[in-house]
Protein backbone atom coordinates (compact mmCIF):
# COMPACT_ATOMS: atom_id res chain seq x y z
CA UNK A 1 36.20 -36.17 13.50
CA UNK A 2 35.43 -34.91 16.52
CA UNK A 3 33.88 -31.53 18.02
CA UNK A 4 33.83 -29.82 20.86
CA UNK A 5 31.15 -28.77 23.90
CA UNK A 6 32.02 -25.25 25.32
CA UNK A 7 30.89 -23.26 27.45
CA UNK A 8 29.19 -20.30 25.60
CA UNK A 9 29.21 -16.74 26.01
CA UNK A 10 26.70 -15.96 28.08
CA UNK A 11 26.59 -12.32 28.82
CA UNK A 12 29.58 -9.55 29.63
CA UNK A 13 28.99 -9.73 33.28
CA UNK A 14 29.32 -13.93 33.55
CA UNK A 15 32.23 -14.95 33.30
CA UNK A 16 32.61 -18.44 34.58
CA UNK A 17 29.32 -21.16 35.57
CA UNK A 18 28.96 -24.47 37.09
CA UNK A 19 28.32 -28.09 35.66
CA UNK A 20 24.79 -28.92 36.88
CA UNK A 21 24.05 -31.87 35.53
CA UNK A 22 24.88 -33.68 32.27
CA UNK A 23 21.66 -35.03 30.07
CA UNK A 24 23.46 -37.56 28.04
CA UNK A 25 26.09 -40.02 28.85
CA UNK A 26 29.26 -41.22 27.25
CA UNK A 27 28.59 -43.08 24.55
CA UNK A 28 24.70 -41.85 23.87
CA UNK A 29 23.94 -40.78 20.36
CA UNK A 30 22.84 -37.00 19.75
CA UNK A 31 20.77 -34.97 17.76
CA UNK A 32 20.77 -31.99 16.22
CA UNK A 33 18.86 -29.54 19.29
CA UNK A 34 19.59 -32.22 22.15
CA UNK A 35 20.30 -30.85 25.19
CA UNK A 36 23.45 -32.13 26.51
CA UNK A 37 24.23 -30.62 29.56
CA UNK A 38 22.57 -27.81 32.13
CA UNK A 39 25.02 -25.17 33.48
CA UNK A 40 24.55 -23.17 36.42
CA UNK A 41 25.46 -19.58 36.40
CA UNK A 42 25.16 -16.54 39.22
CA UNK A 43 21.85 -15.58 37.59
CA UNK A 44 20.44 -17.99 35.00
CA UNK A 45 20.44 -21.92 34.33
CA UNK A 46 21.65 -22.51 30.59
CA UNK A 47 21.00 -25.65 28.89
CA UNK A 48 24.47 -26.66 26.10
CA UNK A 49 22.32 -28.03 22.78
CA UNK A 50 24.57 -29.89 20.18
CA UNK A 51 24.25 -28.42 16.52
CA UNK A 52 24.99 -31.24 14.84
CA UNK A 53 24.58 -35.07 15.28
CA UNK A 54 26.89 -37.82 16.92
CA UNK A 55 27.72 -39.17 19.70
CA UNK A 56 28.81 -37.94 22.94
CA UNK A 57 32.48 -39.47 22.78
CA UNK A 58 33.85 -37.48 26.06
CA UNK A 59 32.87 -35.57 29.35
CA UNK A 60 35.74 -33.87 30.79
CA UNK A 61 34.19 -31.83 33.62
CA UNK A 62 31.73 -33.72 34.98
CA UNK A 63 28.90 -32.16 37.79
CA UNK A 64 29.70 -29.49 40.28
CA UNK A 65 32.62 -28.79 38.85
CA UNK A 66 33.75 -25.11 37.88
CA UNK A 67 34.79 -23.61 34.87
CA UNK A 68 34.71 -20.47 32.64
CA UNK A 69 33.82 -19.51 29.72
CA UNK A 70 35.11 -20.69 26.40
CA UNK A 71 36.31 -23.95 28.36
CA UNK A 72 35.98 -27.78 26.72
CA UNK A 73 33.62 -29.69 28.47
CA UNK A 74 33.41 -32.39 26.16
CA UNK A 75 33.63 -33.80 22.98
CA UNK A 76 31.05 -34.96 20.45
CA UNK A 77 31.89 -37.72 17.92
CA UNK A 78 30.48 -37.77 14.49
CA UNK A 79 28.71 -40.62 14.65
CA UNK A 80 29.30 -44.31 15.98
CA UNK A 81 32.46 -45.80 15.24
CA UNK A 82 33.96 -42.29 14.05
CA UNK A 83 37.76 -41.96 13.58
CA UNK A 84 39.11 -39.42 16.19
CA UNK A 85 40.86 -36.51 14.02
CA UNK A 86 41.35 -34.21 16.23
CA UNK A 87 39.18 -31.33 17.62
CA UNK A 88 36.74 -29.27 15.00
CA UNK A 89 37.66 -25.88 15.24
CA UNK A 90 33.42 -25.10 14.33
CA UNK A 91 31.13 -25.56 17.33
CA UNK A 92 29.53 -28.55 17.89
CA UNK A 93 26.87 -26.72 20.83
CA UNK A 94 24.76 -23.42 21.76
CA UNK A 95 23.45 -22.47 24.71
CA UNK A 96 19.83 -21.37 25.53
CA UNK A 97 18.32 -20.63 28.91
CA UNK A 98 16.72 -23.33 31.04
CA UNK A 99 13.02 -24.07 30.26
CA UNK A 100 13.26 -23.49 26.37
CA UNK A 101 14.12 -26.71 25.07
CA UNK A 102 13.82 -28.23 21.92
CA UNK A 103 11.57 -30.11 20.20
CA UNK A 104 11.62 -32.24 17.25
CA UNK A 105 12.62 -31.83 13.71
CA UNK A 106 14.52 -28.94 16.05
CA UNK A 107 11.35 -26.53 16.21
CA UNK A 108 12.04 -24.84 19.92
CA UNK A 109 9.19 -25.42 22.35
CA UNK A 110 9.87 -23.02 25.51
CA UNK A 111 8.67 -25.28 28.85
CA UNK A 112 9.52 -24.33 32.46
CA UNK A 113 11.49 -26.43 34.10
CA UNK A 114 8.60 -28.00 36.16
CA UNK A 115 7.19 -28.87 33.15
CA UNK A 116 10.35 -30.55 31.61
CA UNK A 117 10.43 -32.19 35.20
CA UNK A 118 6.79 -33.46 34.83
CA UNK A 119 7.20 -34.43 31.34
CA UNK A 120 9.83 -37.12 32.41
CA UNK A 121 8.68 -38.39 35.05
CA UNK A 122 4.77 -39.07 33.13
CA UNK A 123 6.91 -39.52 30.08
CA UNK A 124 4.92 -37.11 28.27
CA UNK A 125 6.49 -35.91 25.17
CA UNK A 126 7.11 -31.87 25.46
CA UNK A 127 6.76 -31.02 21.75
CA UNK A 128 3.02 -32.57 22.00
CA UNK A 129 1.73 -30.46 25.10
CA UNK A 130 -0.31 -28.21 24.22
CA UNK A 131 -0.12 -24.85 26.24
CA UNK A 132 -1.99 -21.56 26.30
CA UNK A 133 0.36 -19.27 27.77
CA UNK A 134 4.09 -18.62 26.31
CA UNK A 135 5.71 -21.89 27.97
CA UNK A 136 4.44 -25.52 28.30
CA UNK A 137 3.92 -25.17 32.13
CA UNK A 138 3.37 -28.16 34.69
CA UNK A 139 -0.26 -28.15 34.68
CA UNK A 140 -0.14 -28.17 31.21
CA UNK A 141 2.04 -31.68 30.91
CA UNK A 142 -0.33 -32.74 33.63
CA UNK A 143 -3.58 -31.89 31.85
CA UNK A 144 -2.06 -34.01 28.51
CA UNK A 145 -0.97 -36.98 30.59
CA UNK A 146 -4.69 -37.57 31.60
CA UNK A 147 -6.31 -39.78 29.81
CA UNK A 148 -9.10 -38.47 27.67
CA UNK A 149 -12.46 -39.16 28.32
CA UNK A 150 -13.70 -42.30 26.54
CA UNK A 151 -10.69 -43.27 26.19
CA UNK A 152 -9.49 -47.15 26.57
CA UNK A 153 -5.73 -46.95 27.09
CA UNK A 154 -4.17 -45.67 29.85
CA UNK A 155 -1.91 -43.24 27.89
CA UNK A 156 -2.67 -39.63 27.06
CA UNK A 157 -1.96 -37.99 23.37
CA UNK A 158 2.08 -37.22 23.55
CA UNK A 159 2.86 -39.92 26.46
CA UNK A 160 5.94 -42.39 25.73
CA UNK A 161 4.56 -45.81 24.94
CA UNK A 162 5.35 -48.54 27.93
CA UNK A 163 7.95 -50.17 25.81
CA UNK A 164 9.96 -46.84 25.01
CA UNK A 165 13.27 -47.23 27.23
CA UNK A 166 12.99 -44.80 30.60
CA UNK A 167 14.74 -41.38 30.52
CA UNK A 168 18.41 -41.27 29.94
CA UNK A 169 18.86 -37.99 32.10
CA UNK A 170 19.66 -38.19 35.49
CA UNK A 171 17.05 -37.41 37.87
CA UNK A 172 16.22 -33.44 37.98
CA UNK A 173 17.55 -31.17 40.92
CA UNK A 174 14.56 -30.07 42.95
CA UNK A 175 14.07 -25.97 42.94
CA UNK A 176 10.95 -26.95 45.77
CA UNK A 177 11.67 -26.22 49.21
CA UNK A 178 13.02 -29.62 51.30
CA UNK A 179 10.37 -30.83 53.34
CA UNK A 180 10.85 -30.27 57.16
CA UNK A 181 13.13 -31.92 59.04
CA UNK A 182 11.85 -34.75 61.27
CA UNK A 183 11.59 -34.77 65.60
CA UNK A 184 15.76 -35.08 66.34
CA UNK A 185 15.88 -38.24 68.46
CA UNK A 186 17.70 -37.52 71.42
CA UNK A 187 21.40 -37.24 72.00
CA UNK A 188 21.19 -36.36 67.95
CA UNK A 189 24.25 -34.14 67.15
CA UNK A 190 24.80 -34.75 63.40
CA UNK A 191 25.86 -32.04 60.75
CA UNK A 192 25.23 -31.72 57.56
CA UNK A 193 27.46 -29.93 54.61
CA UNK A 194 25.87 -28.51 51.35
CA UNK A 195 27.89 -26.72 48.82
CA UNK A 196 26.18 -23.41 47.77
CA UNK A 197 24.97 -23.06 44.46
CA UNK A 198 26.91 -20.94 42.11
CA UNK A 199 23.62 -18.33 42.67
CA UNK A 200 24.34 -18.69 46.52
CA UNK A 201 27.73 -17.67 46.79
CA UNK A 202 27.71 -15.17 44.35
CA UNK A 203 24.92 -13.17 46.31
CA UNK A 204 26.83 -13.84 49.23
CA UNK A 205 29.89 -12.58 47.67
CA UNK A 206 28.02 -8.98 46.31
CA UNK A 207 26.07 -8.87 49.56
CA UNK A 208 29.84 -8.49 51.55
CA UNK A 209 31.43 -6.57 48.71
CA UNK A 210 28.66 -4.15 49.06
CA UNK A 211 29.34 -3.58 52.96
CA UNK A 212 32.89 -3.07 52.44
CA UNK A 213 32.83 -0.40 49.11
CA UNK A 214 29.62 1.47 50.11
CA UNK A 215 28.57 4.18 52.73
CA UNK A 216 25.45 3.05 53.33
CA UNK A 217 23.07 4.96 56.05
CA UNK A 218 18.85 4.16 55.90
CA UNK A 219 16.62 6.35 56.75
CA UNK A 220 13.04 5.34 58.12
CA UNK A 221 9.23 7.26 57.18
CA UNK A 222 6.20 5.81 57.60
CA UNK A 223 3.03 5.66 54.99
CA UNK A 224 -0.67 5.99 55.42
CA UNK A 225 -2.33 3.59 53.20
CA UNK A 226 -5.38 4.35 53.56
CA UNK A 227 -6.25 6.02 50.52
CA UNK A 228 -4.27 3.68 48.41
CA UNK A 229 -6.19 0.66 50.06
CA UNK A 230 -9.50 2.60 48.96
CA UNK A 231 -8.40 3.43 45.52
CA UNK A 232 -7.85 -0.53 45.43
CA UNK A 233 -11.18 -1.53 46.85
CA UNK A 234 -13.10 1.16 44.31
CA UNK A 235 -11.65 0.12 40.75
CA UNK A 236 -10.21 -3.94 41.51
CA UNK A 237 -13.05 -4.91 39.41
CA UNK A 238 -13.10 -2.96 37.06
CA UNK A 239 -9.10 -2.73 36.79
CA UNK A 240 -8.69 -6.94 36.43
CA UNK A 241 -11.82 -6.96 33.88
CA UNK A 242 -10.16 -4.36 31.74
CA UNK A 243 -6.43 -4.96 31.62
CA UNK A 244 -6.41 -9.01 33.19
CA UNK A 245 -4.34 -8.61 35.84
CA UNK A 246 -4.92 -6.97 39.92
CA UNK A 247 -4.20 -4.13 40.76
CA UNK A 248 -1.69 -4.15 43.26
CA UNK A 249 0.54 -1.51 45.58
CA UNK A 250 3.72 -2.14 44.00
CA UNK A 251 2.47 0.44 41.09
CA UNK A 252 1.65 2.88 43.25
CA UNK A 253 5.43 2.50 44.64
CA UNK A 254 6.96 2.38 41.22
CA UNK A 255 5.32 5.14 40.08
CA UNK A 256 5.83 7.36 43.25
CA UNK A 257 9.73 6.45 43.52
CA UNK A 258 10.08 7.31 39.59
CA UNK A 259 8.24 10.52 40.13
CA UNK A 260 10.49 10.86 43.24
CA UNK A 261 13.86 10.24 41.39
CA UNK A 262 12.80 13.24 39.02
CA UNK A 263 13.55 15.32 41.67
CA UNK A 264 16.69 13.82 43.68
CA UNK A 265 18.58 12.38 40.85
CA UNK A 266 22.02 11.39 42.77
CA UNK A 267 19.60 8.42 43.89
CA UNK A 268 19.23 7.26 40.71
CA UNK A 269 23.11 7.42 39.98
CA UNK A 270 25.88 5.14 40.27
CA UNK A 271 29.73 6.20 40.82
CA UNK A 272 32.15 5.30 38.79
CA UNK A 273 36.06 6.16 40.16
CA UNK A 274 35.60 10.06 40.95
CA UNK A 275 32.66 10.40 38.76
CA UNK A 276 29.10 10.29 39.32
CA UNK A 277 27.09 8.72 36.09
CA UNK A 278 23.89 10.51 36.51
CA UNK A 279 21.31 8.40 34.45
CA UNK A 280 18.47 10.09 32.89
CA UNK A 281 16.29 7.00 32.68
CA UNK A 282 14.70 4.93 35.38
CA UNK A 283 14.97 1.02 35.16
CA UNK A 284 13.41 -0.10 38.77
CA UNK A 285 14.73 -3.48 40.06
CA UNK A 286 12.24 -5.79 41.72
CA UNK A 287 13.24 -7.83 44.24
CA UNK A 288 11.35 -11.29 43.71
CA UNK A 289 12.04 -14.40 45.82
CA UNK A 290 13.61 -17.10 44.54
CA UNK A 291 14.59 -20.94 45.24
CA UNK A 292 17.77 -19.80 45.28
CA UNK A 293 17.84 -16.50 47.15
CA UNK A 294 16.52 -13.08 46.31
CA UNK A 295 16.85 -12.19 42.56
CA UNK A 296 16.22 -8.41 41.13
CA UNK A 297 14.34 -8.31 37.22
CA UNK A 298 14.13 -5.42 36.03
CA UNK A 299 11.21 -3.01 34.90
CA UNK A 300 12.89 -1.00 31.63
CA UNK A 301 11.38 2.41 31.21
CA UNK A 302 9.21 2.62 34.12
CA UNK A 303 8.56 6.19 33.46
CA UNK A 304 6.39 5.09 30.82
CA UNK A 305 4.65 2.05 32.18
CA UNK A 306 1.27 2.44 33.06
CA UNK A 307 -0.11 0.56 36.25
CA UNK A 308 -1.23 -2.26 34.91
CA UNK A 309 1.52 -2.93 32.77
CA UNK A 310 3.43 -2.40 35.95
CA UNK A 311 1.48 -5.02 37.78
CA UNK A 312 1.41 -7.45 34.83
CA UNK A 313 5.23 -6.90 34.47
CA UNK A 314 6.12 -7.85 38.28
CA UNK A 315 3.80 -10.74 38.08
CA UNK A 316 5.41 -12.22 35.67
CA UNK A 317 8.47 -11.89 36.97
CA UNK A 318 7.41 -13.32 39.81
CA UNK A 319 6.13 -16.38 38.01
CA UNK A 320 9.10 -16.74 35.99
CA UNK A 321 11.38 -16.86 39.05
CA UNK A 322 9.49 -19.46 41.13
CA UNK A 323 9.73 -21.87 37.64
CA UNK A 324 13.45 -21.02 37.25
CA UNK A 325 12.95 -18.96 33.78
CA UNK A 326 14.07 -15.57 34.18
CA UNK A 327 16.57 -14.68 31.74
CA UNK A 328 19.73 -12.26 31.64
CA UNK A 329 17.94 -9.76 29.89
CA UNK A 330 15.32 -9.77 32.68
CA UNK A 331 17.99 -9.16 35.73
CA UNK A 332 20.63 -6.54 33.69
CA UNK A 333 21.28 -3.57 34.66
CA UNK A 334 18.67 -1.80 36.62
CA UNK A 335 19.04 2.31 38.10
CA UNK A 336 17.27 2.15 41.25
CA UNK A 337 15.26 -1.16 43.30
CA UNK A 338 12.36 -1.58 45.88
CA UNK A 339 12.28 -4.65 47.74
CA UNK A 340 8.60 -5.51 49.45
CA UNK A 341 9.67 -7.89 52.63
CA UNK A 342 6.08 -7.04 53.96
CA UNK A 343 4.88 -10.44 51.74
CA UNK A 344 6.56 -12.15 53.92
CA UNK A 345 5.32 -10.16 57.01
CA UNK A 346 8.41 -8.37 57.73
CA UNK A 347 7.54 -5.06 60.05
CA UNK A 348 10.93 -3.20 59.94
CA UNK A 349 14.23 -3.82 57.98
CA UNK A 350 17.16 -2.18 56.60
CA UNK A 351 17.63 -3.46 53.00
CA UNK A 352 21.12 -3.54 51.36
CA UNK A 353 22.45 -1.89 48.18
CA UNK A 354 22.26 -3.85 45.20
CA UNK A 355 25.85 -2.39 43.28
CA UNK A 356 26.34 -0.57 41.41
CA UNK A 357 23.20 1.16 42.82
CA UNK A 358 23.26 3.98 45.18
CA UNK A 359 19.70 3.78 46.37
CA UNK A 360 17.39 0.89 47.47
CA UNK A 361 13.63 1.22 48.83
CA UNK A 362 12.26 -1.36 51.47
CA UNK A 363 8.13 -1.52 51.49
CA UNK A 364 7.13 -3.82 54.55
CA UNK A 365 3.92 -4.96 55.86
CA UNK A 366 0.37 -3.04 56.33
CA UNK A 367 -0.16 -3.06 59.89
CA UNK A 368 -3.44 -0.95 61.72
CA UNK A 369 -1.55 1.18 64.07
CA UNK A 370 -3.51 4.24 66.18
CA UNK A 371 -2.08 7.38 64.77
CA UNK A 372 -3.04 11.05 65.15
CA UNK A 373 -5.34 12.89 62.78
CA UNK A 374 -6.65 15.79 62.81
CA UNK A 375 -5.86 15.95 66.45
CA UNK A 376 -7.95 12.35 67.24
CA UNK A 377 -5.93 8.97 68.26
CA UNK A 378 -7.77 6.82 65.32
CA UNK A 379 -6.70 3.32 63.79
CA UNK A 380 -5.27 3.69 60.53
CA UNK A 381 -3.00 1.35 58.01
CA UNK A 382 -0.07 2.08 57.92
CA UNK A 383 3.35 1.04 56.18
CA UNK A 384 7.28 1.73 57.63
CA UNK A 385 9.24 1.90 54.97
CA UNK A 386 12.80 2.24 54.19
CA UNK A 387 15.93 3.96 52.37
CA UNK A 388 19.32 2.99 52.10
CA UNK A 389 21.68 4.80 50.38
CA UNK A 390 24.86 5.42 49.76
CA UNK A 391 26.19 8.33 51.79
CA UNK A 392 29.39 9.20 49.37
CA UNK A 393 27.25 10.72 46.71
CA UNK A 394 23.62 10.97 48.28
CA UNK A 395 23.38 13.29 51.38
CA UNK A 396 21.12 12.81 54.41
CA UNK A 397 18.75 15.37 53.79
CA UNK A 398 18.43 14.53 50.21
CA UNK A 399 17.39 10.91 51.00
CA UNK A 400 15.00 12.02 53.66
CA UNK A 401 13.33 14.30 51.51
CA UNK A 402 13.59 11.57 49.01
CA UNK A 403 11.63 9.39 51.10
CA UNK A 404 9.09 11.79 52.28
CA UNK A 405 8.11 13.05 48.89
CA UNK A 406 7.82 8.90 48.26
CA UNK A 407 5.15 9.44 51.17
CA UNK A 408 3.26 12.37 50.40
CA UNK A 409 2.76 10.64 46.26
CA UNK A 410 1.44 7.47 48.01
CA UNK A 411 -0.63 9.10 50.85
CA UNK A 412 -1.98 11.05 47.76
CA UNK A 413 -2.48 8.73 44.70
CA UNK A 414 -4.10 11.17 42.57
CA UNK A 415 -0.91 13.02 42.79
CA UNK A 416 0.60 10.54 40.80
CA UNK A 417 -1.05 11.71 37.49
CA UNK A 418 0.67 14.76 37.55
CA UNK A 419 4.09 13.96 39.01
């Protein structure tokens, strides 16, 4: 009898993914856990993991093709030499996100995919890594191929003995950026065409849909950070010896915007036909970078975050996106985002609407600029920053005031305690 691989359900707001790359071949017995195939979705990798044991009799979609969800993409056989009765109407697969794969006698061990992609390569067993954060993580598999002090054989605890057949997988897709391209040679005029990733052309897609179904007008301030800079320089030691992590000025952003949305709550809205869904909670996006393109986690409950489980919180996310593990809890829903292109030493910008969102913050870099104070030119750092909104529910002079009282909370820190 024969069962069959489908593409699971992988959130309301997915509704079709992409065939990365398939782990086993036709013909390859499975276990019970094995991965058999990666999909690619607009905003998480998913890794299909048979549920019972076989062999993989058929691929019918094989990589970069398309297809949605509840869709065959193979069938498993129940074990070598199996008569073919017809499809199994239970499943024969599940679906986890990409670096949380599992490990023998099916216990889950949660790796990033770096890791997996180390493991592989120094065919390092994943299940015998040992790791002191919540995933196996590259430097991890790295630290258990080396061979141990003392030690006469060339393998590490966990590594695959030399006789162990190499990898049946095909190799992994890099996630690291391509190397640069090499002096053109002259008279050089050649092209080259890459599909987008299934990430890609989704943000692409949003990016234009939001031009086209949103008024959207930004407004420009600019912030003195000179007493947030201090604040920094005062309590950085003591903040990263107490609570483990820096202390940052996304925080002191967060904090001010949520104290900021209090006040001008059509920017922390979202319409819906003629109605305006006012919501009485603040879930701030993030805007991290990605291999992929820009993605937004999300920071539930802000209002009752303190800094450092702010900064710990972004962090993270931050890590978790450069190792392709964010998950669809981390990037649903969100009221309101910032997006910081001053990391990447962007002066001025006008950031886009992330829909259904009617209000997006841009923080760019710290730049000493002479400035007027107290009626003296002096040198002072300072911040431009950004609002775009959406002009069909949010008025001008409610986002400038918006963005001003966003000034006077940062220019002011200690305000922040009792916003």
């Amino acid at each position: 009898m024969s069962s069959n691989i489908t593409v699971p359900e992988m959130g309301e707001s997915i509704v079709d993914a992409r065939v990365a790359r398939w782990l086993k071949k036709e013909g390859e017995a499975v276990a019970v856990g094995d991965a058999l195939v990666e999909l690619e979705t607009d905003k998480v990798d998913v890794e299909v993991s048979a549920q019972q044991p076989g062999v993989l009799e058929r691929i019918l979609h094989q990589q970069g093709a398309d297809v949605k969800i509840g869709e065959v993409l193979g069938t498993i056989a129940a074990g070598a030499g199996a008569v073919d009765d017809g499809p199994s109407s239970s499943p024969a697969t599940s679906a986890r996100p990409v670096g949380a794969p599992p490990a023998a006698n099916g216990r889950q061990v949660a790796a990033t995919p770096s890791a997996r992609k180390a493991a592989r390569e120094q065919q390092v067993e994943i299940a015998s890594v040992a790791s002191n954060g919540p995933r196996v993580t590259k430097a991890d598999v790295e630290k258990s191929a080396r061979p141990t002090a003392g030690s006469s054989e060339p393998e590490a605890a966990g590594k695959v003995p030399a006789a162990a057949p190499p990898p049946t997988a095909p190799p992994s897709r890099s996630k690291t950026p391509a190397a640069p391209l090499a002096p053109r040679p002259a008279g050089d005029r050649s092209e080259e065409r890459i599909r987008m990733s299934k990430r890609r052309a989704t943000i692409a897609k949003r990016l234009v849909e939001a031009q086209q179904t949103a008024a959207m007008l930004t407004t420009f301030n600019e912030v003195d950070m000179g007493a947030v800079m201090a604040l920094r320089e005062r309590h950085k030691e003591t903040f990263k010896t107490r609570y483990g992590t820096g202390l940052g000025i996304s925080s002191f952003f967060v904090k001010a915007t949520v104290a900021a949305l209090r006040e001008f709550p059509r920017l922390n809205a979202e319409i819906q036909g003629d109605e305006m869904v006012l919501k009485h909670y603040y879930d701030i996006g993030i805007a991290v970078s990605a291999a992929e393109g820009l993605v937004v986690p999300v920071l539930r409950d802000a209002d009752q975050m303190s800094f450092a489980a702010i900064e710990a919180t972004i962090r993270e996310f931050s890590k978790k996106a450069g190792e392709g593990a964010l998950t669809l809890d981390d990037l649903r829903g969100g009221s309101f985002s910032i997006t910081n292109g001053g990391v990447f030493g962007s002066l001025m910008s006008t950031p886009i609407l992330n829909p259904p969102q009617v209000g997006i913050l841009g923080l760019h870099a710290i730049k000493d600029r002479a400035v007027g104070v107290n009626g003296q030119v002096v040198l002072r750092p300072m911040m431009y920053t950004a609002l775009t909104y959406d002009h069909r529910i949010v008025d001008g002079a409610e986002a400038v005031r918006f963005l001003v009282r966003v000034k006077e909370l940062v220019e002011d820190p200690a305000a922040l305690l009792i916003a």
